[in-house]
C-alpha atoms as a PDB file:
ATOM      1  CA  UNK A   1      29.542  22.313   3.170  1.00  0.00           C
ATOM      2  CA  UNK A   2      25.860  22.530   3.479  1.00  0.00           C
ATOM      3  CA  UNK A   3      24.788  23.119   7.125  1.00  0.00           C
ATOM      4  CA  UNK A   4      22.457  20.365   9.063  1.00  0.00           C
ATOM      5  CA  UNK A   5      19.414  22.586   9.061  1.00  0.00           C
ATOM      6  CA  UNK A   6      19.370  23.228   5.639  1.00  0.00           C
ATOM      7  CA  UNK A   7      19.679  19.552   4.986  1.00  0.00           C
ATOM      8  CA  UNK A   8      17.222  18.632   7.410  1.00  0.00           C
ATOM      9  CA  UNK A   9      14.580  21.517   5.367  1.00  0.00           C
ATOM     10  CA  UNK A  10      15.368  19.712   2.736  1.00  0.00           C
ATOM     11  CA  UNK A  11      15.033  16.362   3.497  1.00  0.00           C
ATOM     12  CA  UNK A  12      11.479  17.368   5.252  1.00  0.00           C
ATOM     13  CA  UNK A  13      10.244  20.027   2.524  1.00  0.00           C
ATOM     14  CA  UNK A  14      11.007  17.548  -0.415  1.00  0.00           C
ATOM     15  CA  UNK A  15      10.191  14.326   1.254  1.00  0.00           C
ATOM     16  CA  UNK A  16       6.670  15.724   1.927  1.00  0.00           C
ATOM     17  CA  UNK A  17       6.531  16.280  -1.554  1.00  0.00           C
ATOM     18  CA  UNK A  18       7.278  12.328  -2.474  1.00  0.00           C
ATOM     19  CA  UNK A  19       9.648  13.344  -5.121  1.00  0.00           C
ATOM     20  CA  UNK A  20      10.859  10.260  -7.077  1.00  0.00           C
ATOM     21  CA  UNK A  21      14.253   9.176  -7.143  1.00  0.00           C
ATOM     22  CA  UNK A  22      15.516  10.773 -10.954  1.00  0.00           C
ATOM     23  CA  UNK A  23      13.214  13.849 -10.156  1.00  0.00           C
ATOM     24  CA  UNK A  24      15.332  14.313  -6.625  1.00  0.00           C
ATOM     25  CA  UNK A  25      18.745  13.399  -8.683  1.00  0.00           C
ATOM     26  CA  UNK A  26      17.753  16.448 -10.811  1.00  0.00           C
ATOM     27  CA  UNK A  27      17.336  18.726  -8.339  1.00  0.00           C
ATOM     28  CA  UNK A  28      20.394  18.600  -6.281  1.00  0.00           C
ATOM     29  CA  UNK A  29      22.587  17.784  -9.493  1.00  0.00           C
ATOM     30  CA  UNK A  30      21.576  21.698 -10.348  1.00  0.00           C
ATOM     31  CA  UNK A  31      22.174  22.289  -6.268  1.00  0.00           C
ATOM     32  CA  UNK A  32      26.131  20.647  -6.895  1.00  0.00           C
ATOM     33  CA  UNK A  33      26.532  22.952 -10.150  1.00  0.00           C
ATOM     34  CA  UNK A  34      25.544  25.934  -8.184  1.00  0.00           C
ATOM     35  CA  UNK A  35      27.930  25.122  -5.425  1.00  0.00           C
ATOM     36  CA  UNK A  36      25.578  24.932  -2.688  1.00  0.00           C
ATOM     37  CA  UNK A  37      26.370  21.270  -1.902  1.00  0.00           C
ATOM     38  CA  UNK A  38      29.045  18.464  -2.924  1.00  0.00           C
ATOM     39  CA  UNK A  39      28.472  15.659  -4.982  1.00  0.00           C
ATOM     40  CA  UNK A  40      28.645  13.222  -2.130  1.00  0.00           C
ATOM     41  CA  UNK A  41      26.147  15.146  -0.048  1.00  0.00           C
ATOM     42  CA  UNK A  42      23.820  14.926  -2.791  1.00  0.00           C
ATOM     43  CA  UNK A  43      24.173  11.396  -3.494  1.00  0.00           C
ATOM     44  CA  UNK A  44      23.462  10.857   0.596  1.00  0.00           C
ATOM     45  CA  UNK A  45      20.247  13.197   0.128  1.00  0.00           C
ATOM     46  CA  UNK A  46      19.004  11.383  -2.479  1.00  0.00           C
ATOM     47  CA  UNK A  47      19.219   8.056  -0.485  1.00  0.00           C
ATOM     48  CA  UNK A  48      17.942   9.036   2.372  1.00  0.00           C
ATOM     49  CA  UNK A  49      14.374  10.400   0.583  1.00  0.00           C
ATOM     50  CA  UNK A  50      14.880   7.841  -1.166  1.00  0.00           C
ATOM     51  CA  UNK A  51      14.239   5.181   1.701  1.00  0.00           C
ATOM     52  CA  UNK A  52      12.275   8.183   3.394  1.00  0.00           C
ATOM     53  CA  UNK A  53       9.503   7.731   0.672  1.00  0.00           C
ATOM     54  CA  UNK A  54       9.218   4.548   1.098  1.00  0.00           C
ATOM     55  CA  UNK A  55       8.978   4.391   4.788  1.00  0.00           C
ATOM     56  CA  UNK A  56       5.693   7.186   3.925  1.00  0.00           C
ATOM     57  CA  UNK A  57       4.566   4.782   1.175  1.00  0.00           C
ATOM     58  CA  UNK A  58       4.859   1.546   3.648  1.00  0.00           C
ATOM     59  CA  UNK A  59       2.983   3.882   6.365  1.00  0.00           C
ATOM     60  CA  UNK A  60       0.762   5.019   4.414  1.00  0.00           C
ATOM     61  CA  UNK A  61      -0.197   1.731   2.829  1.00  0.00           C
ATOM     62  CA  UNK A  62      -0.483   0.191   6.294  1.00  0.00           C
ATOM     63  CA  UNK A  63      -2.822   2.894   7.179  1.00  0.00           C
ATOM     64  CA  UNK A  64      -5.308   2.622   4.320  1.00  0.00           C
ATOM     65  CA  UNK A  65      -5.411  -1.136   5.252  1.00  0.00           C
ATOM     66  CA  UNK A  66      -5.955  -0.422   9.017  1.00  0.00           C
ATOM     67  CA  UNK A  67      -9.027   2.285   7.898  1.00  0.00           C
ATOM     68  CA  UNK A  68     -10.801  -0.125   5.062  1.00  0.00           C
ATOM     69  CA  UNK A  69     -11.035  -3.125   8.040  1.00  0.00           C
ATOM     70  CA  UNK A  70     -12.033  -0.835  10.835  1.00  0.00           C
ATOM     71  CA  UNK A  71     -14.454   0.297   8.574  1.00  0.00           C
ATOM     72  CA  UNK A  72     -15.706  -3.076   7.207  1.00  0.00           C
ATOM     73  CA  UNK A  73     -16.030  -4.648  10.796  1.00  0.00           C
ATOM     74  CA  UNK A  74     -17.720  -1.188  11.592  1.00  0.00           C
ATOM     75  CA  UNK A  75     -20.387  -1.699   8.875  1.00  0.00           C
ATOM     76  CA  UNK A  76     -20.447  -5.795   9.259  1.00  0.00           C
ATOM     77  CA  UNK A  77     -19.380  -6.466   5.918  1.00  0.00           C
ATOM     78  CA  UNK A  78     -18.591  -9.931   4.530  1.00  0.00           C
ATOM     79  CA  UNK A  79     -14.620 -10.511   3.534  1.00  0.00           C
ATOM     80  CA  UNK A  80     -14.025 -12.791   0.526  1.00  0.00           C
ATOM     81  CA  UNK A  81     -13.495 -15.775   3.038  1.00  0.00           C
ATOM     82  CA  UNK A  82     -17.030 -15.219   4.138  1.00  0.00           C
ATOM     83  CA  UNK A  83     -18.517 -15.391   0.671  1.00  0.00           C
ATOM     84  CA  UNK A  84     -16.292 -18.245  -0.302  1.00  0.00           C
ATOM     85  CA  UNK A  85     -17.247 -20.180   2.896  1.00  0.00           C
ATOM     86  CA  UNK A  86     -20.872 -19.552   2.139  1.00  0.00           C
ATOM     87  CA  UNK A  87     -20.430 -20.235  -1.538  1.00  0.00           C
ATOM     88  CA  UNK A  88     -18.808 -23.544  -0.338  1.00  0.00           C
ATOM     89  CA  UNK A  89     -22.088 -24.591   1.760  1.00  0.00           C
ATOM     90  CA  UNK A  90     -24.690 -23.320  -0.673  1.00  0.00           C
ATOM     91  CA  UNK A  91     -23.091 -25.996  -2.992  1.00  0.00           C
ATOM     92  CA  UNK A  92     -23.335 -28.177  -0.724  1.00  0.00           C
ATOM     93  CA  UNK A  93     -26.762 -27.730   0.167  1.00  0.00           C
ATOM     94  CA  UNK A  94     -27.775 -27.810  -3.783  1.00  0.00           C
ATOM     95  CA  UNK A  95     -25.984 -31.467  -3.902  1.00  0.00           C
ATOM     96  CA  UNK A  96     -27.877 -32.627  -0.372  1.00  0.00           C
ATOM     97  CA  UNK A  97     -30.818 -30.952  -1.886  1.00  0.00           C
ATOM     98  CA  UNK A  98     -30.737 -33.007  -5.419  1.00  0.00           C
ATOM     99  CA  UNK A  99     -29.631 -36.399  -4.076  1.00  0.00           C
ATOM    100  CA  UNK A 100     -32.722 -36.083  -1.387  1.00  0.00           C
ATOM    101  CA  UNK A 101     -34.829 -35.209  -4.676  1.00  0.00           C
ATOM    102  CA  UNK A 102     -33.284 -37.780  -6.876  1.00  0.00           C
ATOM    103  CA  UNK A 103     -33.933 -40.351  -3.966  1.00  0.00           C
ATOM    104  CA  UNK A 104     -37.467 -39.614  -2.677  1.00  0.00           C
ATOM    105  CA  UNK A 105     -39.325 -37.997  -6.223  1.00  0.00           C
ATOM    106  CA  UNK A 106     -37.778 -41.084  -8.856  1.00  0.00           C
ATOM    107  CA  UNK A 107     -34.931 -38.973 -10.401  1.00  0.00           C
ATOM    108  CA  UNK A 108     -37.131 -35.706 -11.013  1.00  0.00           C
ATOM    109  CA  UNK A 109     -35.386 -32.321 -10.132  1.00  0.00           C
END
């Protein structure tokens, strides 16, 4: 019924758009009252931007994350195991610190 070029504008024009899943439901329910496409062929539409939208979501996510650590290795920035690992050894330094203090100076801090 509808033709593969106006299902492929469709599935571009309204992926690009990210519509969600009941918003997409919507639209071609009003599309199968009008005629312009079956029931079945909008159920298929929806899936497919359906999993469409989240294949841009994944892609996009994975991109973001790419970016932010290009960009932290770029400016030398710590990550949160740096600062833990340095938290770890400052502690340990303190304790060295006050058992060398507590040994040589009679228990005074």
């Amino acid at each position: 019924m509808i033709s593969e070029l106006i299902r492929r504008s469709l599935l571009i024009g309204i992926g690009a758009m990210s519509l969600t899943k009941e918003k997409a439901e919507k639209l071609f329910e009003e599309m199968v009252k009008r005629g312009e496409m079956s029931g079945e062929e909008a159920k298929q539409l929806v899936e497919e931007l359906v999993a469409k939208g989240q294949r841009e979501r994944e892609w996009l996510v994975r991109t973001v994350k790419e970016e932010v650590e290009r960009w932290r290795k770029e400016l030398a920035l710590a990550t949160k195991a740096d600062v833990e690992r340095l938290e770890a050894e400052l502690r340990e330094l303190k304790a060295m610190l006050q058992e060398q203090r507590t040994t040589q100076g009679g228990g005074q801090a």
